[in-house]
Protein backbone atom coordinates (compact mmCIF):
# COMPACT_ATOMS: atom_id res chain seq x y z
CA UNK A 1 43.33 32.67 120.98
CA UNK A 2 45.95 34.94 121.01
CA UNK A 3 46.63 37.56 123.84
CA UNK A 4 48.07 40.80 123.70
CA UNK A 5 49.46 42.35 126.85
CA UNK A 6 50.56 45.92 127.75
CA UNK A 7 53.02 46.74 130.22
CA UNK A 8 52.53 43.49 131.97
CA UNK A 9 53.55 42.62 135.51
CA UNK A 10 54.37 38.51 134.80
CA UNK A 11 57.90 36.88 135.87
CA UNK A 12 60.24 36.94 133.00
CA UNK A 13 60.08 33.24 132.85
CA UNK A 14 56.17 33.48 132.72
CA UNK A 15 56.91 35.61 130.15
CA UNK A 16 58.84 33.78 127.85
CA UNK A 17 56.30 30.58 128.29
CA UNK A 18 53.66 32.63 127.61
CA UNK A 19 55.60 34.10 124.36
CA UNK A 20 56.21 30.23 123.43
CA UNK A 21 52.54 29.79 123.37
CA UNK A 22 51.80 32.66 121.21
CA UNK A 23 50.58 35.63 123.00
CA UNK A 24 52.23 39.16 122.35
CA UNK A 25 53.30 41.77 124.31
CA UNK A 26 53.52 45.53 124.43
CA UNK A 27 55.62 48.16 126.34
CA UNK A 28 55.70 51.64 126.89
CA UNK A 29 58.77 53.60 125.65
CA UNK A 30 61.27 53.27 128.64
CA UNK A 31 64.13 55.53 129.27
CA UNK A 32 66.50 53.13 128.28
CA UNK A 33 64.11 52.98 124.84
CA UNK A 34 64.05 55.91 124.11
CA UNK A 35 67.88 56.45 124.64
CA UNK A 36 68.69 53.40 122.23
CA UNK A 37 66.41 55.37 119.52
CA UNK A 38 67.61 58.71 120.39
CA UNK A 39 71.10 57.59 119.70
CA UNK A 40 69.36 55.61 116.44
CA UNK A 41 68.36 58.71 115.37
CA UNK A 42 70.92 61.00 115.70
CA UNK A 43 73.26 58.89 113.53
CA UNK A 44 70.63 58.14 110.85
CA UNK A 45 70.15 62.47 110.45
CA UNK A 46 73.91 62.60 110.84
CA UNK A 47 74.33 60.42 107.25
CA UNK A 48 71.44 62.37 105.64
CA UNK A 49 73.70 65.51 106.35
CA UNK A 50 70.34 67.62 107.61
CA UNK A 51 67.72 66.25 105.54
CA UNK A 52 64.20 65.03 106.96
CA UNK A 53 65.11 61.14 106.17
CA UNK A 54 61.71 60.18 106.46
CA UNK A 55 61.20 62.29 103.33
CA UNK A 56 64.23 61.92 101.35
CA UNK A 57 63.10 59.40 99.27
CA UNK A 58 61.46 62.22 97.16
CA UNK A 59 64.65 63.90 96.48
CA UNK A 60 66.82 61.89 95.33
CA UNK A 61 67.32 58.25 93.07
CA UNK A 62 66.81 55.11 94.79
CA UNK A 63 70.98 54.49 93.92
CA UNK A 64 71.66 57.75 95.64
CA UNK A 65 69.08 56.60 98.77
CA UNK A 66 70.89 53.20 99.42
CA UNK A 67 74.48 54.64 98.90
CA UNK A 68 73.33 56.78 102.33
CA UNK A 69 71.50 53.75 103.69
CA UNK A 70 74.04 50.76 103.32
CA UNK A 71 76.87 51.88 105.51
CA UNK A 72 74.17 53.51 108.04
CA UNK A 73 73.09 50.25 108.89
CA UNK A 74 76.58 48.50 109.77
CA UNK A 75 77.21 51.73 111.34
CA UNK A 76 74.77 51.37 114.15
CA UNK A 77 74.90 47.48 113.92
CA UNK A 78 78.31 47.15 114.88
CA UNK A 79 79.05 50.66 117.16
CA UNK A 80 79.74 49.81 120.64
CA UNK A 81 77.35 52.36 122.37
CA UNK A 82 74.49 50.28 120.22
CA UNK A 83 75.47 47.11 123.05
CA UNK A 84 75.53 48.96 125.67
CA UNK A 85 71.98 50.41 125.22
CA UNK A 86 70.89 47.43 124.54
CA UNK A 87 71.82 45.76 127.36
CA UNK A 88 70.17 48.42 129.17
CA UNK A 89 66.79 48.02 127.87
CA UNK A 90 66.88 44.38 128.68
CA UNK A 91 67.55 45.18 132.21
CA UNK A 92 65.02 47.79 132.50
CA UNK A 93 62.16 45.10 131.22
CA UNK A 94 63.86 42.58 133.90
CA UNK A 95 65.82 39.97 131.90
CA UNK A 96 68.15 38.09 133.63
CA UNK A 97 71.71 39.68 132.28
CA UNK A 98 73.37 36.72 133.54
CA UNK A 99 71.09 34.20 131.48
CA UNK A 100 70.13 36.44 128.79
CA UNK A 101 71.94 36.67 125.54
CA UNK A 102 71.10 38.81 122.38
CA UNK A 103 72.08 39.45 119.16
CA UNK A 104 73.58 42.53 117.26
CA UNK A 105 70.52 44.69 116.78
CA UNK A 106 69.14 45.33 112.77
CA UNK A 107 68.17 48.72 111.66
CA UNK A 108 65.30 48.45 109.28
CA UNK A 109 64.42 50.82 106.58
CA UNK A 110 60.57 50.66 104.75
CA UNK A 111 60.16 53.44 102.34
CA UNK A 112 56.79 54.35 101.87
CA UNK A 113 54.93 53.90 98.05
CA UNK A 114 57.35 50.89 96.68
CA UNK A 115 60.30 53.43 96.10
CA UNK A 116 62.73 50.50 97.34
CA UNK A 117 61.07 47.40 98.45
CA UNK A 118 64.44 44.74 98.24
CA UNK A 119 68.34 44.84 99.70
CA UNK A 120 68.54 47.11 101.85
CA UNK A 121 64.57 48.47 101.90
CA UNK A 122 63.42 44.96 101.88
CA UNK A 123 60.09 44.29 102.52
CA UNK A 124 59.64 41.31 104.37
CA UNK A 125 57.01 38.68 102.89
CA UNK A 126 55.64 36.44 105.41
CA UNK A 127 57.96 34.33 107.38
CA UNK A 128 58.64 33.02 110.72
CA UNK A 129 62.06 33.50 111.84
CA UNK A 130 62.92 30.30 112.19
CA UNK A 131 62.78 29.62 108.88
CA UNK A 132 66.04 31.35 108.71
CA UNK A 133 67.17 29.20 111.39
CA UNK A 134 66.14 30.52 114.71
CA UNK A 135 65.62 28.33 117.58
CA UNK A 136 62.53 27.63 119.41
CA UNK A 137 63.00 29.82 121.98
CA UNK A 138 63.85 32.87 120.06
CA UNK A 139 62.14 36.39 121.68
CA UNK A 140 61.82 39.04 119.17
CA UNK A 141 62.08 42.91 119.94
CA UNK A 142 60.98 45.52 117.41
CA UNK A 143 61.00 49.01 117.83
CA UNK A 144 60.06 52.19 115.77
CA UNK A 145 62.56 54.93 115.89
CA UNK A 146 60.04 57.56 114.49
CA UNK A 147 56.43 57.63 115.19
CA UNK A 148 54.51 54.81 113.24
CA UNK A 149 50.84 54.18 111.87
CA UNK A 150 49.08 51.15 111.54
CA UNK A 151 50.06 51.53 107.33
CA UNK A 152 53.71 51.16 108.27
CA UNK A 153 54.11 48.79 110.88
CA UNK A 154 54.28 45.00 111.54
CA UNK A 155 51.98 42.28 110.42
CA UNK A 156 51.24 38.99 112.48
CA UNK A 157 49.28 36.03 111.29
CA UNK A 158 48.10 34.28 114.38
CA UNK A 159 46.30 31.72 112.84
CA UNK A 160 49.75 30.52 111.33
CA UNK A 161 51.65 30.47 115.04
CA UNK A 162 49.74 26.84 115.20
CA UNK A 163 49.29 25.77 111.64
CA UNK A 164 52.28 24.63 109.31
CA UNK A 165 53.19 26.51 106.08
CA UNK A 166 54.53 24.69 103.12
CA UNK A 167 57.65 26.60 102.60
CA UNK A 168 61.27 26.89 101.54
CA UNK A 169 63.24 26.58 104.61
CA UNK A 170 64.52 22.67 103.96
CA UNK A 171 66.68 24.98 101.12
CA UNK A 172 68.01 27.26 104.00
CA UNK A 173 71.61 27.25 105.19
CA UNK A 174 72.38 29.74 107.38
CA UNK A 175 76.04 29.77 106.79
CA UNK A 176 75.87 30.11 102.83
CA UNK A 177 74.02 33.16 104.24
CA UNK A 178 76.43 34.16 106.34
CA UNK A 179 78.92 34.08 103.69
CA UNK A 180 76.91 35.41 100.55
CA UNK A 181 73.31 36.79 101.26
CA UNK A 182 73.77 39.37 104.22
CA UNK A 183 77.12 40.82 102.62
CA UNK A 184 75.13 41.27 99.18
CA UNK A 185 72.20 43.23 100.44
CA UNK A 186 73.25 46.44 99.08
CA UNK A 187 73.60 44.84 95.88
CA UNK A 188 70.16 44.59 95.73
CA UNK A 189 68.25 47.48 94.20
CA UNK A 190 65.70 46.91 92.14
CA UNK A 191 64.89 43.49 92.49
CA UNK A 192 65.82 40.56 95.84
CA UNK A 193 67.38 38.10 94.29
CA UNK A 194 69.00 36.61 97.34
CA UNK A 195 67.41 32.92 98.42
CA UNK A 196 65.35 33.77 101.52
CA UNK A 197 62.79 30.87 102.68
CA UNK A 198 59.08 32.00 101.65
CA UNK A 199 55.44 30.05 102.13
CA UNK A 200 55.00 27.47 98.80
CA UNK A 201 51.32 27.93 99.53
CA UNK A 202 48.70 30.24 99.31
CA UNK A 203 48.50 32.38 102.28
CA UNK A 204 44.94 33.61 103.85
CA UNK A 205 45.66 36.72 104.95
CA UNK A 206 43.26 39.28 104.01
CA UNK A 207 41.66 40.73 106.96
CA UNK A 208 43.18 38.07 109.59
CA UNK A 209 46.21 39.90 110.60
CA UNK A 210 46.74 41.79 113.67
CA UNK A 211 48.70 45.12 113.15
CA UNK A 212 50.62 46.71 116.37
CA UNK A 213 51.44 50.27 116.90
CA UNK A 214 53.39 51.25 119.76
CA UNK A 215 54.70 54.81 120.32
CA UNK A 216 58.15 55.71 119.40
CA UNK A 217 60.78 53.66 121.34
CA UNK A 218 57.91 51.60 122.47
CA UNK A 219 58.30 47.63 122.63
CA UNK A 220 56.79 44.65 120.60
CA UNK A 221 57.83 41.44 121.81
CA UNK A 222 56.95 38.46 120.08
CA UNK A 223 58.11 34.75 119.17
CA UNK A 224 60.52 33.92 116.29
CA UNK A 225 58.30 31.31 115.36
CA UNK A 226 55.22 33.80 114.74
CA UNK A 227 54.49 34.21 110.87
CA UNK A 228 54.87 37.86 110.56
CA UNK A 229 55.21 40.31 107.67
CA UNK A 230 56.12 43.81 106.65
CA UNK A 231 52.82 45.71 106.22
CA UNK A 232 53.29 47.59 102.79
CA UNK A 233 54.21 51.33 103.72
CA UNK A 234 50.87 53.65 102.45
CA UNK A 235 52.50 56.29 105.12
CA UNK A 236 53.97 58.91 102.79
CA UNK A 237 56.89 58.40 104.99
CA UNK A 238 60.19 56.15 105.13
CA UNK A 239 59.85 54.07 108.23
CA UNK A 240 62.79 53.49 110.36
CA UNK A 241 63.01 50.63 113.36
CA UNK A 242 64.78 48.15 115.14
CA UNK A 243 64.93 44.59 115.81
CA UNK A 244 67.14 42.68 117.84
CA UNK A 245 66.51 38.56 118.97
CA UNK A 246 67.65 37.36 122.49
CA UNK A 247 67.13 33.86 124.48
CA UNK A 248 67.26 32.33 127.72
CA UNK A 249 70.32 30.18 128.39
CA UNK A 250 68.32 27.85 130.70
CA UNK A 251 65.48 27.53 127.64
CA UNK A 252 68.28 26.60 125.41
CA UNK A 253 69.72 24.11 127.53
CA UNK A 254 66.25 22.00 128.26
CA UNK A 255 65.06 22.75 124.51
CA UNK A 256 62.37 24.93 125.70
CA UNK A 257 60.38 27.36 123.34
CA UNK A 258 57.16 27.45 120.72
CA UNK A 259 56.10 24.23 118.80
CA UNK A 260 58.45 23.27 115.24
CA UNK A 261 55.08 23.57 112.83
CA UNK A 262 57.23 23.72 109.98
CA UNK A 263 60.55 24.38 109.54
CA UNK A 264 63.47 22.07 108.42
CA UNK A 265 66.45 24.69 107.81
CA UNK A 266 70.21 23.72 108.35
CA UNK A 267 72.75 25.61 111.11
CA UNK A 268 71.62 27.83 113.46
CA UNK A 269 71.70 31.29 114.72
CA UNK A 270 73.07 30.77 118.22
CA UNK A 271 76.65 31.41 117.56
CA UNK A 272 75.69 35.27 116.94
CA UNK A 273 74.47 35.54 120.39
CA UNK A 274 76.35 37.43 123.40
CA UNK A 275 75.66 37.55 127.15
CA UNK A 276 74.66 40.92 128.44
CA UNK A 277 77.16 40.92 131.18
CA UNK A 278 80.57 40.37 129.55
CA UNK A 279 79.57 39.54 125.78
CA UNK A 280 80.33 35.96 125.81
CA UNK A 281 78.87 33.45 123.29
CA UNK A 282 77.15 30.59 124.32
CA UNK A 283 79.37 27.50 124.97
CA UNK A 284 79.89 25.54 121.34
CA UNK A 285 78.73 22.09 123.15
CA UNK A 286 75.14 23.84 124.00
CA UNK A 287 75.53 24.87 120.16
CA UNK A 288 76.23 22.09 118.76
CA UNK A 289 73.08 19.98 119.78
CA UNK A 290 70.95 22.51 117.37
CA UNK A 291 73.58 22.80 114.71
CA UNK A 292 71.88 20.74 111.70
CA UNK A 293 74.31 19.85 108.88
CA UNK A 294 78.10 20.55 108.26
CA UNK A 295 79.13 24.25 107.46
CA UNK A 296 79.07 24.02 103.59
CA UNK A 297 82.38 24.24 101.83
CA UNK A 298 82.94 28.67 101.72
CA UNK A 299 80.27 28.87 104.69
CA UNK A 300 80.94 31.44 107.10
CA UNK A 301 79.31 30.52 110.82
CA UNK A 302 79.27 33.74 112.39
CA UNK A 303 78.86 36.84 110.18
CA UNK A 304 81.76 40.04 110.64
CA UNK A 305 81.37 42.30 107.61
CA UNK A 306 85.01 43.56 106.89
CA UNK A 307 84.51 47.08 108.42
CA UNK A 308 83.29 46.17 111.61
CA UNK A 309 85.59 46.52 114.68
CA UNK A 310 86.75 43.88 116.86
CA UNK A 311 85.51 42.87 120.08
């Protein structure tokens, strides 16, 4: 059984064990929200120079959509006010900013009908995060920057969080991604071509998954290791959000987090992490104990697009 709860009162370290075991959670836009998605929104109007940009998919060409779209993103990826406000937000929900470390936060962009449904636009088939090389004690934060309906939203398949997928993450190496997949994205228009771990078996899906709608600037929080899609966009309108992954030093330390059903990837995602209070990375000898395989010959182990400023 899997529990969803709302603006709940538990420890953060409750919290987090009761993530590992499956259960979701649910907040209410705070102020530090809301101020993350106000400044979200202001630069996503800014590049569509006045134009609704939920709507501008119907005026212009899908080239003409992404040339807008694919230096928005590393825009607010890699501005330092986007930090800053995220670090607040994981105050206000009472993580430990001492223990805490997150990642650089991902704007996502669903356009509604199919219009653009890879790079960029990619709709996400079912996955679990670790397939990409997570660790077990990943927490993952989505938010919507405009209001949302259940036809453009997030997808979970609970049944999954405890049942093993045959999939294609023993062909994963999150370096080679580092180095060619997330610098390509733009690239891809019309069709994904990019290797990204999916399920090598049927998925049941129809009417088991469990569809969450906060409010604007409201919270999901959920495990990495939860199979989880993008829910095809029926909205009429280009859906905007964000995501952003944190973990708990002492949980990586003592190898704490939800149960390895079925992934067998190689390197891992902790080197992107920074701790709230001064930005540091975790040390390379807690790193090293998840890091599975050699960085591959051109591998790149922490992604820095050219264009993004130096810390």
């Amino acid at each position: 059984m899997i529990t969803v709860y709302h603006d709940s009162d538990l420890s953060e370290e409750e919290r987090r064990a009761r993530i590992y075991d499956g259960h979701l959670f649910v907040f209410t836009p705070s102020n530090a929200a809301r101020a993350l998605c106000d400044f979200t929104e202001e630069l996503i109007e800014d590049a569509f120079g006045g134009q609704d940009p939920r709507k501008a998919q119907y005026d212009m060409s899908v080239e003409d959509f992404v040339a807008i779209v694919a230096p928005l993103q590393p825009r607010f990826i890699h501005h330092p006010k986007t930090k800053e406000l995220i670090v607040d937000l994981l105050n206000e929900v009472a993580c430990d900013p001492e223990k805490t470390y997150f990642d650089v936060p991902r704007m996502r962009v669903s356009t509604s009908s199919g219009y653009l449904t890879s790079g960029v636009g990619y709709q996400l088939h079912p996955h679990r995060d670790n397939w990409y090389s997570a660790p077990p004690s990943q927490l993952n934060w989505w938010l919507p920057i405009y209001p949302i309906g259940s036809d453009s939203t997030v997808a979970f398949h609970p049944r999954y969080f405890r049942q093993g997928v045959k999939n294609g993450s023993r062909g994963f190496n999150y370096y080679e991604w580092n180095s060619e997949g997330r610098k390509n994205a733009a690239s891809q228009i019309h069709e994904d071509t990019r290797n990204q771990p999916k399920a090598e078996e049927e998925l049941e899906l129809a009417d088991q998954d469990v569809r969450l709608v906060p409010k604007r600037a409201g919270i999901m929080l959920f495990s990495g290791a939860h199979l989880h899609s993008t829910v095809p966009n029926t909205s009429g309108l280009t859906r905007f959000s964000i995501d952003f992954r944190t973990v708990n030093y002492d949980d990586v330390v003592a190898h704490r987090g939800a149960p390895n059903q079925d992934w067998e990837f190689t390197g891992t995602t902790l080197r992107d992490l920074m701790r709230c209070t001064d930005l540091a990375h975790l040390p390379e000898e807690i790193i090293e104990a998840y890091d599975k395989g050699s960085k591959p010959e051109g591998g790149t182990l922490i992604y820095r697009p050219a264009d993004a400023p130096v810390r």
